[in-house]
Protein backbone atom coordinates (compact mmCIF):
# COMPACT_ATOMS: atom_id res chain seq x y z
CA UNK A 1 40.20 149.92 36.14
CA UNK A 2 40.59 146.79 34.10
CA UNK A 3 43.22 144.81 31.46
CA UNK A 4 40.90 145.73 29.07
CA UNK A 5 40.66 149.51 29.76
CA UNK A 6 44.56 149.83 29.80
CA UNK A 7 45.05 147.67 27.08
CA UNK A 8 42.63 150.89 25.32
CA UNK A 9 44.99 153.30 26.96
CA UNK A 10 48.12 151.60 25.27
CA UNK A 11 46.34 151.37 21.96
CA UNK A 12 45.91 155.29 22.03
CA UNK A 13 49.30 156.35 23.34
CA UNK A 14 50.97 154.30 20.91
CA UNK A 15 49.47 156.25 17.93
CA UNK A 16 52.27 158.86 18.89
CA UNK A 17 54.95 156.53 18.13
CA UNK A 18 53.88 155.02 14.71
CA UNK A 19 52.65 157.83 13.13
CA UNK A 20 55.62 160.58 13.98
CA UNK A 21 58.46 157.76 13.26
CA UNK A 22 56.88 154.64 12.37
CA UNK A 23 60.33 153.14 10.72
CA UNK A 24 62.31 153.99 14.07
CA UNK A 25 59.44 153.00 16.89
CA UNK A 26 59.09 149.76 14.92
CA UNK A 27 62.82 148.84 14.90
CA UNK A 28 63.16 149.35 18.63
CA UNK A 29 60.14 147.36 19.88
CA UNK A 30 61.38 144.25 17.29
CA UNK A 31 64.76 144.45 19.32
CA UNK A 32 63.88 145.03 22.60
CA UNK A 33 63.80 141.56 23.71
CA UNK A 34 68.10 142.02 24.23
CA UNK A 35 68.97 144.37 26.91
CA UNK A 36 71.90 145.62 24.65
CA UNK A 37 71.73 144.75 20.60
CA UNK A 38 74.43 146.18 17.87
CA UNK A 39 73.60 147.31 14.84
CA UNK A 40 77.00 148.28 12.61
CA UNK A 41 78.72 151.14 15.10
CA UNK A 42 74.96 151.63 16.81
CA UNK A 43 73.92 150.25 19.96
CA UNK A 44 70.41 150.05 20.95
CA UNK A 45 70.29 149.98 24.79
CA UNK A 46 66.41 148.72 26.12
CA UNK A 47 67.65 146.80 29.71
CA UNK A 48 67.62 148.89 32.33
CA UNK A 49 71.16 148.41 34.56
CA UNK A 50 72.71 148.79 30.64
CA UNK A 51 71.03 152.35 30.23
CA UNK A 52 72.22 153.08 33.95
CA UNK A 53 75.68 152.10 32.42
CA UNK A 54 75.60 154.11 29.55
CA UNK A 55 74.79 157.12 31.59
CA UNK A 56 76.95 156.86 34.35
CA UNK A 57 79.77 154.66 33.63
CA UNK A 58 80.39 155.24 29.82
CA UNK A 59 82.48 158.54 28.84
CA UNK A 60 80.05 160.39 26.15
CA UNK A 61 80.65 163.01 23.72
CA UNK A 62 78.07 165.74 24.48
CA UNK A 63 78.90 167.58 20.71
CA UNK A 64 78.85 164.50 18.47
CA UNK A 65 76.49 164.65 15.67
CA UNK A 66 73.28 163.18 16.43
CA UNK A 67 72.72 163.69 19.65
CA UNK A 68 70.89 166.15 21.77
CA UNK A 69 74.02 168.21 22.61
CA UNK A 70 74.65 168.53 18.91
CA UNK A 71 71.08 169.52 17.65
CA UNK A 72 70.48 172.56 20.69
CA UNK A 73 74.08 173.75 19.80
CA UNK A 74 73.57 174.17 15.94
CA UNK A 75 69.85 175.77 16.97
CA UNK A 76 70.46 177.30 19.80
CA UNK A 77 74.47 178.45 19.47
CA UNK A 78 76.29 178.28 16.36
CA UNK A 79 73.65 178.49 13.51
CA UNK A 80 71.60 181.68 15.44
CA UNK A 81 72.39 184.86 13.80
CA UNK A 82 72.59 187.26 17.15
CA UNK A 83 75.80 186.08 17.96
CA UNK A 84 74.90 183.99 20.97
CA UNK A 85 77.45 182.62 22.98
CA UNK A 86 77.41 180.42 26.73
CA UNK A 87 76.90 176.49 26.60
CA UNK A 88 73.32 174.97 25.76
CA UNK A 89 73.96 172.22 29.33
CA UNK A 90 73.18 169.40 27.23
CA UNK A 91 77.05 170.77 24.78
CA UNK A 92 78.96 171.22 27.80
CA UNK A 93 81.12 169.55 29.96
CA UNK A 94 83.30 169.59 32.98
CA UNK A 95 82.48 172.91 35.53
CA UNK A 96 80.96 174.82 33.15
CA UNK A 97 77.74 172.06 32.60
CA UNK A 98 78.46 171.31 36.38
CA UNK A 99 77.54 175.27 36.85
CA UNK A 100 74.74 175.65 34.86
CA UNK A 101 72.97 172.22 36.65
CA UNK A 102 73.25 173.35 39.86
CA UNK A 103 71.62 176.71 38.67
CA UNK A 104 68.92 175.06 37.64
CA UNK A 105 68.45 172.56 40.37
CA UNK A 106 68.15 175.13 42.48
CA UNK A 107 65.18 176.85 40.83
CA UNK A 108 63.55 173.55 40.61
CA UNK A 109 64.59 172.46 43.79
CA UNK A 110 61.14 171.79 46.79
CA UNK A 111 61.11 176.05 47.22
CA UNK A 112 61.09 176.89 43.57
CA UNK A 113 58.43 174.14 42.50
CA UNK A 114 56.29 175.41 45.43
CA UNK A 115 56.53 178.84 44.23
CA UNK A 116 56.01 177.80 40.82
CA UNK A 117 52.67 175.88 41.49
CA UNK A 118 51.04 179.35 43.30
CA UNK A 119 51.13 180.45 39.23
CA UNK A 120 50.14 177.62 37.99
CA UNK A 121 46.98 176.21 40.27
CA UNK A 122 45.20 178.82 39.29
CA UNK A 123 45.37 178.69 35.50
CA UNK A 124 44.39 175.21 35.76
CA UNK A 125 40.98 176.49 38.18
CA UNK A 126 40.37 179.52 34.93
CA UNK A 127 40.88 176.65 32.06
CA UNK A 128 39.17 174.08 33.82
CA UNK A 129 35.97 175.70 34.71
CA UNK A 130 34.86 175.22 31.25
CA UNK A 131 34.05 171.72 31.85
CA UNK A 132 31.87 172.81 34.68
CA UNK A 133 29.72 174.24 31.79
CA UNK A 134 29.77 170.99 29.69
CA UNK A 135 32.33 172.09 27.42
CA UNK A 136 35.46 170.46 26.24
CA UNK A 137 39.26 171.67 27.11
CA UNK A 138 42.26 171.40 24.84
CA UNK A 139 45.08 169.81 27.11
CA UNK A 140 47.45 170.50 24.26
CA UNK A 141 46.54 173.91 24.31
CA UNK A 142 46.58 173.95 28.27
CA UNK A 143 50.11 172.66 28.70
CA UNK A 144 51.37 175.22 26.44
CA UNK A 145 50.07 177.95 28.10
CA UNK A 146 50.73 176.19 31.39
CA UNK A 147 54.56 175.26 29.90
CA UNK A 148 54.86 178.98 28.66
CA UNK A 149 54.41 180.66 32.37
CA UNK A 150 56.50 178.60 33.67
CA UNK A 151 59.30 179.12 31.70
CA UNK A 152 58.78 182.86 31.87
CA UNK A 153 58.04 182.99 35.92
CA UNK A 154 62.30 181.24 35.75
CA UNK A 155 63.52 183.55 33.17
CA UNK A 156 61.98 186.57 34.61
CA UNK A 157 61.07 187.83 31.09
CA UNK A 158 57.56 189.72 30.34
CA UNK A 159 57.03 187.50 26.87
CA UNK A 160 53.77 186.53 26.21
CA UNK A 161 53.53 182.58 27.68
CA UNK A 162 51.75 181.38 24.43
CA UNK A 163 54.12 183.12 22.24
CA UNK A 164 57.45 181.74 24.46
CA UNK A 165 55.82 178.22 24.67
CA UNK A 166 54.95 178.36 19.99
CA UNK A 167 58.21 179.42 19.50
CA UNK A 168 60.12 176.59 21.43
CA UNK A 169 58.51 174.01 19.99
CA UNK A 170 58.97 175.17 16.60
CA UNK A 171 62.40 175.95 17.43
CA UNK A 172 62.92 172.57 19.22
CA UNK A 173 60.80 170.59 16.18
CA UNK A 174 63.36 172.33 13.46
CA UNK A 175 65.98 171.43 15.01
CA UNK A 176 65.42 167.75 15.39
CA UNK A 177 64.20 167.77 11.69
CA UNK A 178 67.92 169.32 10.95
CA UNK A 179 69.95 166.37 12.77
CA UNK A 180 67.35 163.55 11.85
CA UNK A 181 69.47 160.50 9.98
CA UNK A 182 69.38 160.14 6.23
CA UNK A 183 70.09 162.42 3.32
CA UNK A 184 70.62 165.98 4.57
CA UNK A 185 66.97 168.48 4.32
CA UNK A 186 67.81 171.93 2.09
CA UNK A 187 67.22 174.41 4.95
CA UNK A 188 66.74 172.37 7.78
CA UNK A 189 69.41 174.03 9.57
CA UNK A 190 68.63 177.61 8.21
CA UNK A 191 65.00 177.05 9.76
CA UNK A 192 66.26 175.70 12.94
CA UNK A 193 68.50 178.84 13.50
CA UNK A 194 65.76 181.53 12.57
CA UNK A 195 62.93 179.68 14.63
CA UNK A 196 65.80 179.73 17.52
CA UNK A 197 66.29 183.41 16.66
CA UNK A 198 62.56 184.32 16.92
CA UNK A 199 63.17 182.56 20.22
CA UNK A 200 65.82 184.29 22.17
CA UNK A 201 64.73 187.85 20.57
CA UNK A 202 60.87 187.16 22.82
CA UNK A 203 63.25 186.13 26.36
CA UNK A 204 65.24 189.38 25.54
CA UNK A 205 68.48 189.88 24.58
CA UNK A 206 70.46 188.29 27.33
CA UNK A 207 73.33 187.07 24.29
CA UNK A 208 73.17 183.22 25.98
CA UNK A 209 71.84 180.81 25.07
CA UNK A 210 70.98 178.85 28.56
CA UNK A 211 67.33 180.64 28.63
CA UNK A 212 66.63 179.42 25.48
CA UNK A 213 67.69 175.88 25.96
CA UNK A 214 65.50 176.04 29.44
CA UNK A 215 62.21 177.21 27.25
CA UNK A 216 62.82 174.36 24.61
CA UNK A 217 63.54 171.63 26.99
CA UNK A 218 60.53 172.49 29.30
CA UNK A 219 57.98 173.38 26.85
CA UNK A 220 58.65 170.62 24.74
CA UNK A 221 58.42 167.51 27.47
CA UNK A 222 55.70 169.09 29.46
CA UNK A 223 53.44 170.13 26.07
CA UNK A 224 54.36 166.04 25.17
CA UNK A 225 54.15 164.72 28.54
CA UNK A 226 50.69 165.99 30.46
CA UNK A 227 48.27 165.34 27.58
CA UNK A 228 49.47 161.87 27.21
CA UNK A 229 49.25 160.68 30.71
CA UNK A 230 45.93 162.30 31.02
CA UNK A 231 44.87 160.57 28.28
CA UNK A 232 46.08 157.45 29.52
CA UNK A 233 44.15 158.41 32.76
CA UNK A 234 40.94 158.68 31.16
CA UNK A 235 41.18 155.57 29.21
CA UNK A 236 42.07 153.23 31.62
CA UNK A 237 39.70 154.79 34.12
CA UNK A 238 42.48 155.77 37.11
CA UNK A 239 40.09 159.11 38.36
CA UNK A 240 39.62 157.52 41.46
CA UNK A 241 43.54 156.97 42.49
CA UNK A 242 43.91 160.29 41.09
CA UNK A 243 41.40 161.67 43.16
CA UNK A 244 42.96 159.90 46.10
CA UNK A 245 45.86 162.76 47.76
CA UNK A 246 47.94 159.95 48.97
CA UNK A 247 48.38 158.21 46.26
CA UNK A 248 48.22 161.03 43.32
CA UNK A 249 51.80 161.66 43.23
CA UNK A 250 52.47 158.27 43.16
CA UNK A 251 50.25 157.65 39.89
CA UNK A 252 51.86 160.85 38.35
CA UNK A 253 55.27 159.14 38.40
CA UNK A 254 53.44 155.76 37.02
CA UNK A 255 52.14 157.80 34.08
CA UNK A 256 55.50 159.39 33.55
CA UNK A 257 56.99 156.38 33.08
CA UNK A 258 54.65 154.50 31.01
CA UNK A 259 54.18 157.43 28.57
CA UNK A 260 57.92 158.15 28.63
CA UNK A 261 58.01 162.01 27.42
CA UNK A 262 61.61 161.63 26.10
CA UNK A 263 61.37 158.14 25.20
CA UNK A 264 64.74 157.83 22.99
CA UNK A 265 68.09 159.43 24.20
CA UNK A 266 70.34 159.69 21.46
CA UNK A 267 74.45 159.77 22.55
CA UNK A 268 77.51 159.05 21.12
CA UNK A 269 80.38 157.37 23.13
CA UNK A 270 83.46 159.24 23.71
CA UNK A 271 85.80 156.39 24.99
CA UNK A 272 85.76 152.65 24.25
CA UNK A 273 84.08 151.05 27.44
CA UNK A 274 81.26 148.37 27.65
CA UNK A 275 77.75 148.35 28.45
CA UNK A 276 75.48 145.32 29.50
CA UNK A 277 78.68 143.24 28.56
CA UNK A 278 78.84 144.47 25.01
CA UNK A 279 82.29 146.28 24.02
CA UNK A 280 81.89 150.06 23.04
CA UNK A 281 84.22 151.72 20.73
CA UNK A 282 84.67 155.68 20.99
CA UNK A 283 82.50 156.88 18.28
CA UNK A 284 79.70 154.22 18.72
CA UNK A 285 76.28 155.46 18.99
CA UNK A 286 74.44 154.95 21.45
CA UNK A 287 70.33 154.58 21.21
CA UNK A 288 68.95 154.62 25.23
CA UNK A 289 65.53 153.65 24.55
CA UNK A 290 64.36 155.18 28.15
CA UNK A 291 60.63 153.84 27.75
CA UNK A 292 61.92 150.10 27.35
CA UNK A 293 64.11 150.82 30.76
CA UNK A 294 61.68 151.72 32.46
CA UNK A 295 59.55 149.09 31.28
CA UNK A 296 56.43 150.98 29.66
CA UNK A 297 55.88 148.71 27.75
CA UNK A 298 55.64 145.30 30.28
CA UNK A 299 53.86 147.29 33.49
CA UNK A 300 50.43 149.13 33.39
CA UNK A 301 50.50 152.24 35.68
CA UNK A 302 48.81 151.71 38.94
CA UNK A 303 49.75 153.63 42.32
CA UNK A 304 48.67 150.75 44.64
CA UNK A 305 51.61 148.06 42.81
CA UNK A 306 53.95 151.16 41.17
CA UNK A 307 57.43 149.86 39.68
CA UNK A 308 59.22 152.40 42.65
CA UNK A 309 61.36 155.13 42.43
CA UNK A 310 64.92 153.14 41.03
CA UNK A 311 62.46 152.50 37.65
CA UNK A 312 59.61 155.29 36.76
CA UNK A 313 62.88 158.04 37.19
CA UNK A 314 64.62 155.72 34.32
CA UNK A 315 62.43 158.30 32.00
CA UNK A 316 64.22 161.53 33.41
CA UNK A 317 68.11 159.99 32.84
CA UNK A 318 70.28 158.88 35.73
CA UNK A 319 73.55 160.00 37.43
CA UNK A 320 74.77 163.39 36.21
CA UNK A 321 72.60 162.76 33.36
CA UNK A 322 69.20 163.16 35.39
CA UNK A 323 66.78 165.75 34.44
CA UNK A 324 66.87 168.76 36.61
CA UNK A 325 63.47 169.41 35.85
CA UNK A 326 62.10 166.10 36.83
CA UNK A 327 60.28 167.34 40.45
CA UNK A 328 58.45 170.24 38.67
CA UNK A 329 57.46 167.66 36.13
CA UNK A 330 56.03 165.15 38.64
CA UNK A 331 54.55 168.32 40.80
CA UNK A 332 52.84 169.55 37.59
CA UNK A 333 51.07 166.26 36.62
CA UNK A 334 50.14 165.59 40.09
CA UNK A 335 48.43 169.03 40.23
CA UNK A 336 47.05 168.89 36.48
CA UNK A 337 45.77 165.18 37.42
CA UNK A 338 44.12 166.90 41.19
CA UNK A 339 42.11 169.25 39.14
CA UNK A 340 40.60 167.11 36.78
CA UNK A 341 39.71 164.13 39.07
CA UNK A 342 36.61 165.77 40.16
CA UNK A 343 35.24 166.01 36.42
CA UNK A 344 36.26 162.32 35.77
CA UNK A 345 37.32 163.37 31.97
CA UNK A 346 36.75 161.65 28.90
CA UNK A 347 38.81 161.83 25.65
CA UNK A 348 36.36 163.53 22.85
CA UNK A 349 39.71 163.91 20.12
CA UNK A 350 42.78 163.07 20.05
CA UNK A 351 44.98 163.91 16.61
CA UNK A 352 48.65 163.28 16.50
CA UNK A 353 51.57 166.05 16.02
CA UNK A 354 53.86 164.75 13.14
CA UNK A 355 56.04 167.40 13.50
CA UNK A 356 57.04 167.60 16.80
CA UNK A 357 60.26 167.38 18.42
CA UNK A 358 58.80 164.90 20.82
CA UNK A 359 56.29 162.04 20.54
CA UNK A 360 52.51 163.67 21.23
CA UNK A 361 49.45 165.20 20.78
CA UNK A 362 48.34 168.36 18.14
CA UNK A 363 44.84 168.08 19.71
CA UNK A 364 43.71 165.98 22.88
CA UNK A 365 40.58 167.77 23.90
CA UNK A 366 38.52 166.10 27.04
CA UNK A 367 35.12 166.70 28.40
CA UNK A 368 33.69 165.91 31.78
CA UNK A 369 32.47 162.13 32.15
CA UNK A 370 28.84 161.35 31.16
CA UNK A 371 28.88 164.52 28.75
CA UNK A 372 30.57 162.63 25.56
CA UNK A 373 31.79 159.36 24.54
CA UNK A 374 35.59 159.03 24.13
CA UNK A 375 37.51 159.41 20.48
């Protein structure tokens, strides 16, 4: 491992940035040298006690246009056409969103990942064994299929993984293109809804919308999150802290924070307030740029000199805000990371995916070291 080998790794992983929103990546890293900095009525929040603040201090409208509460209710809620009803978690508030976490922390809880990693060791062992045979994997393709059972083993539902883990992202990819600022796209919301539909018609016909929003949000962030950090992994040549038990988890969580799966949370505030000292009127958005708090783009990941646990979480929210899903995402890296130390990967192509909801990958295919030189 070397400055010069993660300095590669940073090169790479930033293609995901400027060429899905070049305009909007390139605005936040010219003003991230302020913890808070206004724009008009938008705040752009980069230090990390003022995106603690804005999580767990500042009153915030979940349903405000813009923001991630708005964009799964139109897909997911209002614009479907099978008359779904129930909160989407990230619309709700008060008992009812209180409810629906505690459902799902319990699923992910220590138990349910446990369970959850007896389905999905050994598709990594049947997708892996390819490079055993000097071929090359698609970690894209892995993730989805990997993202896919997962979501169905929660839901209980018989879909097809692939199918459950295509039509989230397109759902979750329409959706964002439908609440994306600027002048309004013909259809954008039409296609959101139907691509939503084609959703909740392969879970089954449960009339909520909860599954749904659980397939979107984990699909989505694990299809954008383990191909990344692998790649990252490869490039700055961390196989050997991988391969090391003790520290694995540790350089999971370092790779989740550097590559920052969710790396912009968009909220409005519902209540004038402050945050890193600068007044807040109700209304004001609210840009928490979660890959700046967490400092991705100051500290390398390394296991033996990680930021700790009060940083590297910064990526999965704080306060009520956290992501339930943040110990099966750590558990699933750790184990995807496990399987390929051995084969000491290198990146063969790597193309990005414009069009996803999420900064990543449309291709990231690896092949064992010494077989290929990287892309």
């Amino acid at each position: 491992m070397s400055t010069t080998s993660h300095a590669r790794a940073r090169r790479r992983d930033r293609r995901v940035y400027l060429r899905s929103h070049p305009v909007l990546f390139g605005l936040l890293a010219a003003t991230r040298g302020r913890p808070v900095r206004r724009l008009g009525r938008t705040l752009l929040v980069h230090g990390p006690e003022a995106y603690r603040e804005a999580l767990t201090r500042l009153p915030l409208d979940r349903t405000a246009a813009g923001t991630t509460g708005a964009a799964a209710r139109t897909a997911l809620r209002d614009g479907g056409a099978g008359g779904v009803h129930g909160g989407v978690l990230f619309d709700q508030e008060g008992g009812g969103h209180r409810a629906d976490r505690r459902g799902l922390v319990g699923s992910l809880g220590r138990a349910g990942v446990e369970d959850l990693r007896s389905l999905w060791r050994p598709l990594l062992v049947r997708r892996l064994a390819l490079l055993d045979r000097g071929g090359e994997v698609d970690l894209v393709d892995l993730a989805r299929e990997l993202s896919g059972s997962v979501v169905c083993a929660l839901l209980g539902s018989g879909a097809d993984p692939r199918a459950v883990a295509g039509a989230a992202a397109e759902a979750a990819a329409a959706s964002v293109r439908s609440h994306l600022p600027g002048p309004r796209r013909p259809r954008a919301e039409a296609a959101a809804a139907r691509a939503a539909d084609r959703l909740r018609l392969l879970l089954g016909p449960s009339g909520e919308a909860l599954p749904a929003m659980v397939a979107v949000a984990a699909v989505n962030t694990t299809v954008a999150a383990l191909p990344r950090a692998v790649a990252w992994c490869a490039d700055a040549g961390l196989w050997q802290q991988a391969a090391d038990e003790a520290l694995r988890p540790v350089l999971a969580d370092e790779l989740l924070r550097v590559t920052a799966a969710s790396p912009l949370l968009p909220r409005v505030a519902a209540a004038d307030g402050a945050v890193g000292g600068c007044p807040v009127r109700g209304g004001d958005r609210l840009l928490l740029v979660a890959r700046h708090a967490a400092g991705a783009h100051r500290h390398d990941p390394d296991a033996l000199r990680p930021a700790g646990a009060a940083v590297d979480r910064l990526v999965f929210g704080a306060g009520p805000h956290a992501c339930p899903g943040a110990r099966l995402a750590r558990a699933q890296l750790a184990d995807v990371l496990g399987a390929l130390a051995p084969y000491r990967p290198v990146v063969t192509r790597a193309r990005v995916d414009r069009g996803a909801a999420l900064p990543g990958w449309r291709v990231l295919t690896v092949r064992a070291g010494g077989c290929g030189a990287g892309a």
